[in-house]
Protein backbone atom coordinates (compact mmCIF):
# COMPACT_ATOMS: atom_id res chain seq x y z
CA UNK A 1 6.37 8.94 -12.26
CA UNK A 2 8.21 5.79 -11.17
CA UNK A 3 7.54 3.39 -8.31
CA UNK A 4 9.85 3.01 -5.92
CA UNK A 5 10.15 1.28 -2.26
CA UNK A 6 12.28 4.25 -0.87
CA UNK A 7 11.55 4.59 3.34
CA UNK A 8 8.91 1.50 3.07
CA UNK A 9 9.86 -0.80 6.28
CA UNK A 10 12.05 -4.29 5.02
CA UNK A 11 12.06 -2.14 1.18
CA UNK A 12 8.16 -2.79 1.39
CA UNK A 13 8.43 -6.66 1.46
CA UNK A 14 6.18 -9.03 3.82
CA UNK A 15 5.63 -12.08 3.93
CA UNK A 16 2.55 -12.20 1.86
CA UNK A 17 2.86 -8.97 0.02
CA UNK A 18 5.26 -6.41 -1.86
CA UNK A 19 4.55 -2.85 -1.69
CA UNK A 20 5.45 0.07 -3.96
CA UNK A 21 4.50 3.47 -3.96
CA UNK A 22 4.39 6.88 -6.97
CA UNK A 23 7.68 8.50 -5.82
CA UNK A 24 5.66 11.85 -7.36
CA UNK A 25 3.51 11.00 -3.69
CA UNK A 26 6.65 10.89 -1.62
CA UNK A 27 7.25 13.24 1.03
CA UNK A 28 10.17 16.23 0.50
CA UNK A 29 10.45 19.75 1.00
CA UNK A 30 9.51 19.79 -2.39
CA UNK A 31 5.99 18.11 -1.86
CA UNK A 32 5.62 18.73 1.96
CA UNK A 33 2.41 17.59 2.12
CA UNK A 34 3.08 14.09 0.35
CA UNK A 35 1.35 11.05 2.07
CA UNK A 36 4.43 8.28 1.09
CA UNK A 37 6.07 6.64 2.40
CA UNK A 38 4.50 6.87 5.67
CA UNK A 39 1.11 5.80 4.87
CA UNK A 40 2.21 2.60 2.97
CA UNK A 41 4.07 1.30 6.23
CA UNK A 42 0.99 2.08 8.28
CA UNK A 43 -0.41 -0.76 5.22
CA UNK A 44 2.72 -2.52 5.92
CA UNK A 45 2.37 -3.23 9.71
CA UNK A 46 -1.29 -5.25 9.40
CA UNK A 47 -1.12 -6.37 6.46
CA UNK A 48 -0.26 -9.84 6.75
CA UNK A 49 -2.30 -9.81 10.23
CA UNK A 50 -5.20 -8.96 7.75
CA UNK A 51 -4.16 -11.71 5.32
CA UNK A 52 -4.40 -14.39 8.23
CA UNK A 53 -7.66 -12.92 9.37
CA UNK A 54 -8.90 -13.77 5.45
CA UNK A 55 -7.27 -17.05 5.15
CA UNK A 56 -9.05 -17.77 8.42
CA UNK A 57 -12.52 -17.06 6.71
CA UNK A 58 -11.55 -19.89 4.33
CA UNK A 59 -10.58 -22.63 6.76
CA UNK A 60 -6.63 -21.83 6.19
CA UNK A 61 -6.41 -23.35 2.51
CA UNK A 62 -3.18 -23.81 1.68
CA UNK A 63 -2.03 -21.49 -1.22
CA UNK A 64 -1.05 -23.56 -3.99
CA UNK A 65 1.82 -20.92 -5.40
CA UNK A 66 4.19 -18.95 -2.89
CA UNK A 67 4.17 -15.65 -4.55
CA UNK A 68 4.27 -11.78 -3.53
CA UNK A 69 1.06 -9.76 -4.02
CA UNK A 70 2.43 -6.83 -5.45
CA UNK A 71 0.28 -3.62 -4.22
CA UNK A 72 1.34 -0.24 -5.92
CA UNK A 73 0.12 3.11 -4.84
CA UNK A 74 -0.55 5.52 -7.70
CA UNK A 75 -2.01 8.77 -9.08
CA UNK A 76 -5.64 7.54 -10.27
CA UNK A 77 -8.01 10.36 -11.91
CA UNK A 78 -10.03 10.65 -8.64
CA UNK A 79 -10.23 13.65 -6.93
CA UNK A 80 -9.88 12.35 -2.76
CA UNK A 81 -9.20 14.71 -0.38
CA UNK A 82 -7.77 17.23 -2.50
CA UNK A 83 -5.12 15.11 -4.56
CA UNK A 84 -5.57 12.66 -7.12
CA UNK A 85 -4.66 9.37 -5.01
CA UNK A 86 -5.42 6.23 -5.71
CA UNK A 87 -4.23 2.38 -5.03
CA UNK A 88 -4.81 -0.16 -7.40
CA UNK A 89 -8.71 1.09 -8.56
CA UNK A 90 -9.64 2.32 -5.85
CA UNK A 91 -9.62 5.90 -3.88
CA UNK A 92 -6.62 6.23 -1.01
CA UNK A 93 -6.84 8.06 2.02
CA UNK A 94 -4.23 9.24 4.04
CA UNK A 95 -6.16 6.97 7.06
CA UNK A 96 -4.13 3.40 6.27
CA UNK A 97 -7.22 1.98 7.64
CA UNK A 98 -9.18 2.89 4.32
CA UNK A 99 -6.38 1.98 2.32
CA UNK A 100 -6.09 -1.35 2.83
CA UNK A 101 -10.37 -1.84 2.31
């Protein structure tokens, strides 16, 4: 297992995040059913909509530090959906829209 940015839109950078995935979860004729990288640019494409919606909810502080958020997606010991998925702690789904709660 290594992480790797292979397929992710911009190689997985935004402007508020950077995004790496397990290349064991990548798609290939080998692992047909793999949910990467596709699912992580579904993440990709509202994240940072979803970062101004939360800077919003605290009146648009500035950050003191311009840094990436680095968000991996990796095996976890959870059974979801059939494979053991996770990102960060918690359980992934192949929906992006419970991924990125």
């Amino acid at each position: 297992m290594a992480f790797t940015t292979a397929g992710l839109a911009n190689g997985g950078v935004t402007t508020h995040y950077r995004f790496q995935y397990d290349d064991s979860l990548q798609q290939l004729p080998t692992n047909p059913n793999g949910p990467e990288p596709a699912r992580t640019n579904l993440v990709i494409a509202v994240c940072d909509s979803d970062f101004g919606l939360m800077s919003a909810w605290f009146r648009n502080i500035a950050l003191d530090a311009r840094c990436h958020r680095t968000v991996l997606q990796h095996r976890c010991h959870r059974e979801t959906q059939g494979m053991k998925t996770g990102m960060a702690r918690a359980p992934v789904f192949h929906d992006c829209r419970r991924v990125k709660y």
